[in-house]
PDB file of N, CA and C in Angstrom:
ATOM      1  N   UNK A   1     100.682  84.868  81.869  1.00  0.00           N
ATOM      2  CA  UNK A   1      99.934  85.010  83.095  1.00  0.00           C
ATOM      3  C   UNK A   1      99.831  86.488  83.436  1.00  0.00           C
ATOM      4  N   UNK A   2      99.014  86.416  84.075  1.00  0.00           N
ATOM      5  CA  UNK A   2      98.572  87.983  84.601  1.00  0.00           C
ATOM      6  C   UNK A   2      99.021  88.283  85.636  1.00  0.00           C
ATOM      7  N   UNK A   3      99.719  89.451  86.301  1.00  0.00           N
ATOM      8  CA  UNK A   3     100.654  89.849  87.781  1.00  0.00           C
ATOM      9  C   UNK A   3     100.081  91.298  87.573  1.00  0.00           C
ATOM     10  N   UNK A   4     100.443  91.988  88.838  1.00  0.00           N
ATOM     11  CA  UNK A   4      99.994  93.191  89.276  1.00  0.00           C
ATOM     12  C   UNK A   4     101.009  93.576  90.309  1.00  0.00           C
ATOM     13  N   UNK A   5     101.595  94.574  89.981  1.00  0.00           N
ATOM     14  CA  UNK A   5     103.095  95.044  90.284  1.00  0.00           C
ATOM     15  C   UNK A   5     102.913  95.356  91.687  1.00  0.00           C
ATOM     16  N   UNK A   6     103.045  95.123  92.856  1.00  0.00           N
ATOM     17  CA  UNK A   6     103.270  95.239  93.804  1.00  0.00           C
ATOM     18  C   UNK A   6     104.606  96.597  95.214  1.00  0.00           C
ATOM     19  N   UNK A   7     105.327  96.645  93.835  1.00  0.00           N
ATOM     20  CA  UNK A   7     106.481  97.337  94.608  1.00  0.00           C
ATOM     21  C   UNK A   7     107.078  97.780  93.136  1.00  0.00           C
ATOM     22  N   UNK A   8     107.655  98.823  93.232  1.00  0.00           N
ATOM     23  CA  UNK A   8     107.992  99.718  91.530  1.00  0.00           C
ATOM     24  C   UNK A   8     109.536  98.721  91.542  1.00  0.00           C
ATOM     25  N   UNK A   9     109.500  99.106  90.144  1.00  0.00           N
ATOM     26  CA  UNK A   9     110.883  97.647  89.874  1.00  0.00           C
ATOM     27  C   UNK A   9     111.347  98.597  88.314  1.00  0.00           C
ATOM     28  N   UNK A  10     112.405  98.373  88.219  1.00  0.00           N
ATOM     29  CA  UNK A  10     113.077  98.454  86.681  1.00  0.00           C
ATOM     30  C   UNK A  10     112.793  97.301  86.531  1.00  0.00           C
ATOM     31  N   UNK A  11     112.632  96.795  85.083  1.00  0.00           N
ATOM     32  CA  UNK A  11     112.753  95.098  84.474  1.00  0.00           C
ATOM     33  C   UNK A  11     113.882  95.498  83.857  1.00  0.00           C
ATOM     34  N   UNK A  12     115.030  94.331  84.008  1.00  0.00           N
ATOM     35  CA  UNK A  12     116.227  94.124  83.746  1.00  0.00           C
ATOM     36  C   UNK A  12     116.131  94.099  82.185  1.00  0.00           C
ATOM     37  N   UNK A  13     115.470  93.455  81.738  1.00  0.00           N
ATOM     38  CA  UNK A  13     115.373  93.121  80.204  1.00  0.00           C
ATOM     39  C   UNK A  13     114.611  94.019  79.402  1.00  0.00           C
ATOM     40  N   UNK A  14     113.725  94.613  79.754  1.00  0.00           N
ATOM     41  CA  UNK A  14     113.111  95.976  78.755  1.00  0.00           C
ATOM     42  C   UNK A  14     113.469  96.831  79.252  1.00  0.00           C
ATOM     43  N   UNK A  15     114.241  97.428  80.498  1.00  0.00           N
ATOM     44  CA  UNK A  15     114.425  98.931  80.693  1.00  0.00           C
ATOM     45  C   UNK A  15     113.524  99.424  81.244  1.00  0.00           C
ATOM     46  N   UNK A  16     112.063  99.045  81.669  1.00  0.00           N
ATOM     47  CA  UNK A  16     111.136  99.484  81.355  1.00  0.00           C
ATOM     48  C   UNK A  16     110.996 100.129  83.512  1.00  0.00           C
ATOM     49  N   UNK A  17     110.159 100.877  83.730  1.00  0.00           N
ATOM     50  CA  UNK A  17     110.031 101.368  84.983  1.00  0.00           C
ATOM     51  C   UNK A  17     108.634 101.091  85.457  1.00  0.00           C
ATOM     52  N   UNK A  18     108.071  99.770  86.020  1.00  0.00           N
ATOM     53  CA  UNK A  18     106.929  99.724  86.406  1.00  0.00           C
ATOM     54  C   UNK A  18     106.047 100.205  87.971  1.00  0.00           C
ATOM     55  N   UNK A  19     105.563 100.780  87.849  1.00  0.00           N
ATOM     56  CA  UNK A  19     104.993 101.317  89.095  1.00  0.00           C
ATOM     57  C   UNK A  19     103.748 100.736  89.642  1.00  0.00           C
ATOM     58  N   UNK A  20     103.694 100.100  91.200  1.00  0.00           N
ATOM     59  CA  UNK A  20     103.280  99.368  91.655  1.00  0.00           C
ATOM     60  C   UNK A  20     101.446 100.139  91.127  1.00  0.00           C
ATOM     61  N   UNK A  21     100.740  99.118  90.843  1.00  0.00           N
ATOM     62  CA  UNK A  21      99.178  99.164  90.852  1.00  0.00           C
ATOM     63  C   UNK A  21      98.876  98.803  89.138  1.00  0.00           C
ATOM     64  N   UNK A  22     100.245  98.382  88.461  1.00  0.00           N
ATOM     65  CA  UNK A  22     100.442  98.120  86.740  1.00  0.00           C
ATOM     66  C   UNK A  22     100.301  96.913  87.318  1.00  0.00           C
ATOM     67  N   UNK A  23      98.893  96.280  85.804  1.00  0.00           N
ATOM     68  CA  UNK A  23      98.890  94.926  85.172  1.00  0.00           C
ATOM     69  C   UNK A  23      99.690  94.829  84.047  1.00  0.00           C
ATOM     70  N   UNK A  24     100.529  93.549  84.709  1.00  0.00           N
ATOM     71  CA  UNK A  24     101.613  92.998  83.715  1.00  0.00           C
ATOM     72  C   UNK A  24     100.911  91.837  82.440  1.00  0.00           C
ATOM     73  N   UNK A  25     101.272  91.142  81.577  1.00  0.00           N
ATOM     74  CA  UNK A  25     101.076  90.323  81.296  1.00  0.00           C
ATOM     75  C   UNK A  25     102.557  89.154  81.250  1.00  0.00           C
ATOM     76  N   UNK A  26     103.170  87.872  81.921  1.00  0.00           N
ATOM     77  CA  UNK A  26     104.350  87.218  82.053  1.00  0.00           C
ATOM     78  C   UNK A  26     104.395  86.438  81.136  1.00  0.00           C
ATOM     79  N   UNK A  27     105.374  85.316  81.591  1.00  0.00           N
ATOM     80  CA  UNK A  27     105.608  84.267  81.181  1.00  0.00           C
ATOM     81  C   UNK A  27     105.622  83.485  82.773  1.00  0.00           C
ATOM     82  N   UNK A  28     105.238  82.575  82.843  1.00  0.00           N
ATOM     83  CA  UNK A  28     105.492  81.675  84.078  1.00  0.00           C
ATOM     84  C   UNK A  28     107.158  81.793  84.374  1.00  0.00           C
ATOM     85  N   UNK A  29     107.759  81.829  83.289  1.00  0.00           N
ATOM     86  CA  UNK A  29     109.095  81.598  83.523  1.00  0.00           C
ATOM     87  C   UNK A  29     110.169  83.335  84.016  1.00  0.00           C
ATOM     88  N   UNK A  30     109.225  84.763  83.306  1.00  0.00           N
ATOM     89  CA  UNK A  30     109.822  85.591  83.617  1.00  0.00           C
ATOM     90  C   UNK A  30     108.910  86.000  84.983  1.00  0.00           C
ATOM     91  N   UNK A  31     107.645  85.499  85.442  1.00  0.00           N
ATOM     92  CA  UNK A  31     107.560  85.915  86.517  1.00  0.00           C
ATOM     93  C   UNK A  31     108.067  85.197  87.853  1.00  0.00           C
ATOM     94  N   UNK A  32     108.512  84.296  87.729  1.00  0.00           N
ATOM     95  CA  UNK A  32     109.444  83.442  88.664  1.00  0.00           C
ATOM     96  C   UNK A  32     110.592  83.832  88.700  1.00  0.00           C
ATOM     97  N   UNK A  33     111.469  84.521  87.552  1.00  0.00           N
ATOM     98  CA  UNK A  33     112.650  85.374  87.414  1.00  0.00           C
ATOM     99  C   UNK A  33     112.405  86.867  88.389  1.00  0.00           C
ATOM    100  N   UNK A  34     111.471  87.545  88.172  1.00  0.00           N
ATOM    101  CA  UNK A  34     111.287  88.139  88.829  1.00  0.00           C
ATOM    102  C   UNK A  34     110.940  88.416  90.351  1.00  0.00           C
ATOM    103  N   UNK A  35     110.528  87.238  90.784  1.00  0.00           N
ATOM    104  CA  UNK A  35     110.018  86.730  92.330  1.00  0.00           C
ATOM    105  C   UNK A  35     111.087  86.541  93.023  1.00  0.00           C
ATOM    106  N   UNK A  36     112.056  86.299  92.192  1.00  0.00           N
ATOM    107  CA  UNK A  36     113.528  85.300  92.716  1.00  0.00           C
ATOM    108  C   UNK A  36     113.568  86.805  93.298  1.00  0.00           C
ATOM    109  N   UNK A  37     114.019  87.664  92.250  1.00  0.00           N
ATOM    110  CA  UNK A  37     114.975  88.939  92.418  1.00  0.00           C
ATOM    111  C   UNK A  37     114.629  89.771  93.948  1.00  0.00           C
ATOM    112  N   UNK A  38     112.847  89.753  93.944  1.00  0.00           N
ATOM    113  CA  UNK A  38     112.116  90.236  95.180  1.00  0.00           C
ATOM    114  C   UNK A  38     110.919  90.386  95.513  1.00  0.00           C
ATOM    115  N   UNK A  39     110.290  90.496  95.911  1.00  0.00           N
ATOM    116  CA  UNK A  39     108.434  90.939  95.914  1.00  0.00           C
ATOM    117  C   UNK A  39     108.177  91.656  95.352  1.00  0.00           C
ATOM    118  N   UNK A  40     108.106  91.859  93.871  1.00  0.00           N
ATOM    119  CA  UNK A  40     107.728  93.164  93.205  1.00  0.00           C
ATOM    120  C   UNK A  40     106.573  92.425  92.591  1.00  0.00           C
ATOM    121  N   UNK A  41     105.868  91.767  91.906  1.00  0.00           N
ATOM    122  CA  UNK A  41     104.625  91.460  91.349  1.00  0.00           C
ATOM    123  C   UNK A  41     103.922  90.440  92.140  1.00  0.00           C
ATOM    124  N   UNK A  42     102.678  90.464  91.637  1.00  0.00           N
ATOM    125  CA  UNK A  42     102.003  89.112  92.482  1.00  0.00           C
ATOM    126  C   UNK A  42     100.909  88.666  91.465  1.00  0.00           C
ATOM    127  N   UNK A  43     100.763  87.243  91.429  1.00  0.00           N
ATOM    128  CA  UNK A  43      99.331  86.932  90.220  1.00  0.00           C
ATOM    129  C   UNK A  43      98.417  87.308  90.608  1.00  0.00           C
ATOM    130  N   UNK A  44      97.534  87.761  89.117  1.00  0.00           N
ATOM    131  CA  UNK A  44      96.306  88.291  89.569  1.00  0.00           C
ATOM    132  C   UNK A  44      95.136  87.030  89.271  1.00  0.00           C
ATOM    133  N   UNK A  45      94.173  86.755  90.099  1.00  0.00           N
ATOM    134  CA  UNK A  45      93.535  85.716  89.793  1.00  0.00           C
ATOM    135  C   UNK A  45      92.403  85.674  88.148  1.00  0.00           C
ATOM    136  N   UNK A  46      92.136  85.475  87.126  1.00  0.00           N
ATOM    137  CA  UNK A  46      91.578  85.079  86.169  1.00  0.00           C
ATOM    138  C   UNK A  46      90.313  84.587  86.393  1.00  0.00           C
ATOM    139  N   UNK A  47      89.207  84.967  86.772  1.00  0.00           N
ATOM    140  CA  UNK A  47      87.828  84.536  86.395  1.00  0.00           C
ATOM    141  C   UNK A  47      87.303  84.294  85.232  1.00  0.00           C
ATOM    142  N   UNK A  48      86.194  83.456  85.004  1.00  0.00           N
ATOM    143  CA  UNK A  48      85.567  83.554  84.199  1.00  0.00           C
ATOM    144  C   UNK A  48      85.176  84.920  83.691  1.00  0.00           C
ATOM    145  N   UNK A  49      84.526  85.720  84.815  1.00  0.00           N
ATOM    146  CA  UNK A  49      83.661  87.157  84.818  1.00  0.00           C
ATOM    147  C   UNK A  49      84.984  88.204  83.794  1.00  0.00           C
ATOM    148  N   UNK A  50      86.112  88.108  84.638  1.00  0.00           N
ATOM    149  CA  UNK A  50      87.180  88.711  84.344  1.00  0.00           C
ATOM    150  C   UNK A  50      87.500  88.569  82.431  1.00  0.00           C
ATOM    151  N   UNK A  51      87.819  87.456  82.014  1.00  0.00           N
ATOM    152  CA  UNK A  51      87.524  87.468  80.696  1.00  0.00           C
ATOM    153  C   UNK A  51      86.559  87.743  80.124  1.00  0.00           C
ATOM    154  N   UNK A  52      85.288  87.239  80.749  1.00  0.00           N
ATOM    155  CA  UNK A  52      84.150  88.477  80.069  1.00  0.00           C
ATOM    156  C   UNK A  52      84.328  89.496  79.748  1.00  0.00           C
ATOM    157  N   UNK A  53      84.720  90.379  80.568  1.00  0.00           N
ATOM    158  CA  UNK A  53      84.542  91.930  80.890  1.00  0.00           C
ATOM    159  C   UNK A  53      85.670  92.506  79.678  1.00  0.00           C
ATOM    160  N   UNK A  54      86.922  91.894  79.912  1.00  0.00           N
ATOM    161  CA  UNK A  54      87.730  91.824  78.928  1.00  0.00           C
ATOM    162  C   UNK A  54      87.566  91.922  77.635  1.00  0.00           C
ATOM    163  N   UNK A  55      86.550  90.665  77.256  1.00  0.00           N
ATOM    164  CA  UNK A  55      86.544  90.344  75.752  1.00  0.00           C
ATOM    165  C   UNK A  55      85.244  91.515  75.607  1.00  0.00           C
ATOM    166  N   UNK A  56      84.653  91.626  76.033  1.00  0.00           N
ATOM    167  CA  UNK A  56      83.510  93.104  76.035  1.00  0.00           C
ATOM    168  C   UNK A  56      84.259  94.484  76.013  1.00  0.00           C
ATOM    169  N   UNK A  57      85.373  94.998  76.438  1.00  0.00           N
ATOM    170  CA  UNK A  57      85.698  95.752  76.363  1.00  0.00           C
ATOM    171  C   UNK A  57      86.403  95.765  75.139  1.00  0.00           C
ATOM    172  N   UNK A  58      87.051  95.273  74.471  1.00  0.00           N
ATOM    173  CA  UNK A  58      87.635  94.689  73.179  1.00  0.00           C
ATOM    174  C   UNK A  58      86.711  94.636  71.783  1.00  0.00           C
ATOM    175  N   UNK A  59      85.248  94.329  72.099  1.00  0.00           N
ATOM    176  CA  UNK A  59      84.487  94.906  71.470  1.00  0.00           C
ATOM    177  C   UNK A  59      83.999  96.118  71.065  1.00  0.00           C
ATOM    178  N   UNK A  60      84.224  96.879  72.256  1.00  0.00           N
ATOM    179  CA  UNK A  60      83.409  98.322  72.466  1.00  0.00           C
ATOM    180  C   UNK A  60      83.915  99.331  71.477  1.00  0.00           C
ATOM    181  N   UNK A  61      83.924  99.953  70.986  1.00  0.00           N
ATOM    182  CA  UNK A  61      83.806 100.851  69.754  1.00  0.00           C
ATOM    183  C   UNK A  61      84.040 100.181  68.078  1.00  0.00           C
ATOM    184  N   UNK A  62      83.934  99.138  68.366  1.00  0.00           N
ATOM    185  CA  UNK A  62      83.327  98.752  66.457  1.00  0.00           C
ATOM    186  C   UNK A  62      81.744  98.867  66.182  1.00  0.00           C
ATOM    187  N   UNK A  63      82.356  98.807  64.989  1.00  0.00           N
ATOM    188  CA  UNK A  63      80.602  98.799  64.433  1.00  0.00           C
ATOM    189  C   UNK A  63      79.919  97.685  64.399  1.00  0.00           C
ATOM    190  N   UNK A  64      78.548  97.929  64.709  1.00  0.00           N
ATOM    191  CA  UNK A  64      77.822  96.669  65.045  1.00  0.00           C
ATOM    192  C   UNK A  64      76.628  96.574  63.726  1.00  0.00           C
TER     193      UNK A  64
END
């Protein structure tokens, strides 16, 4: 699932230092681990449009 860091957090398990306005990618199960701990991420909603834009950008510099 997709989250969007809300409040800067260490993650316990990578070390890692995320700073609020970072898209995460979860697990249902580590972002509920994380919710427990405090308000640091929140889901980001998934559109249709949104995967568009996505899978278009993922395209953009191969050869056509």
């Amino acid at each position: 699932m997709k989250v969007k860091v809300i409040r800067k957090f260490r993650d316990k398990e990578t070390k890692i230092v995320h700073k609020a306005g970072e898209v995460l990618i979860l697990s249902k199960k580590r972002f509920a681990e994380i919710q427990k701990a405090g308000s640091f991420v929140e889901e980001v909603e998934v559109t249709d449009k949104g995967a568009a834009d996505e899978a278009s950008a993922e395209g953009q510099g191969g050869t056509e």
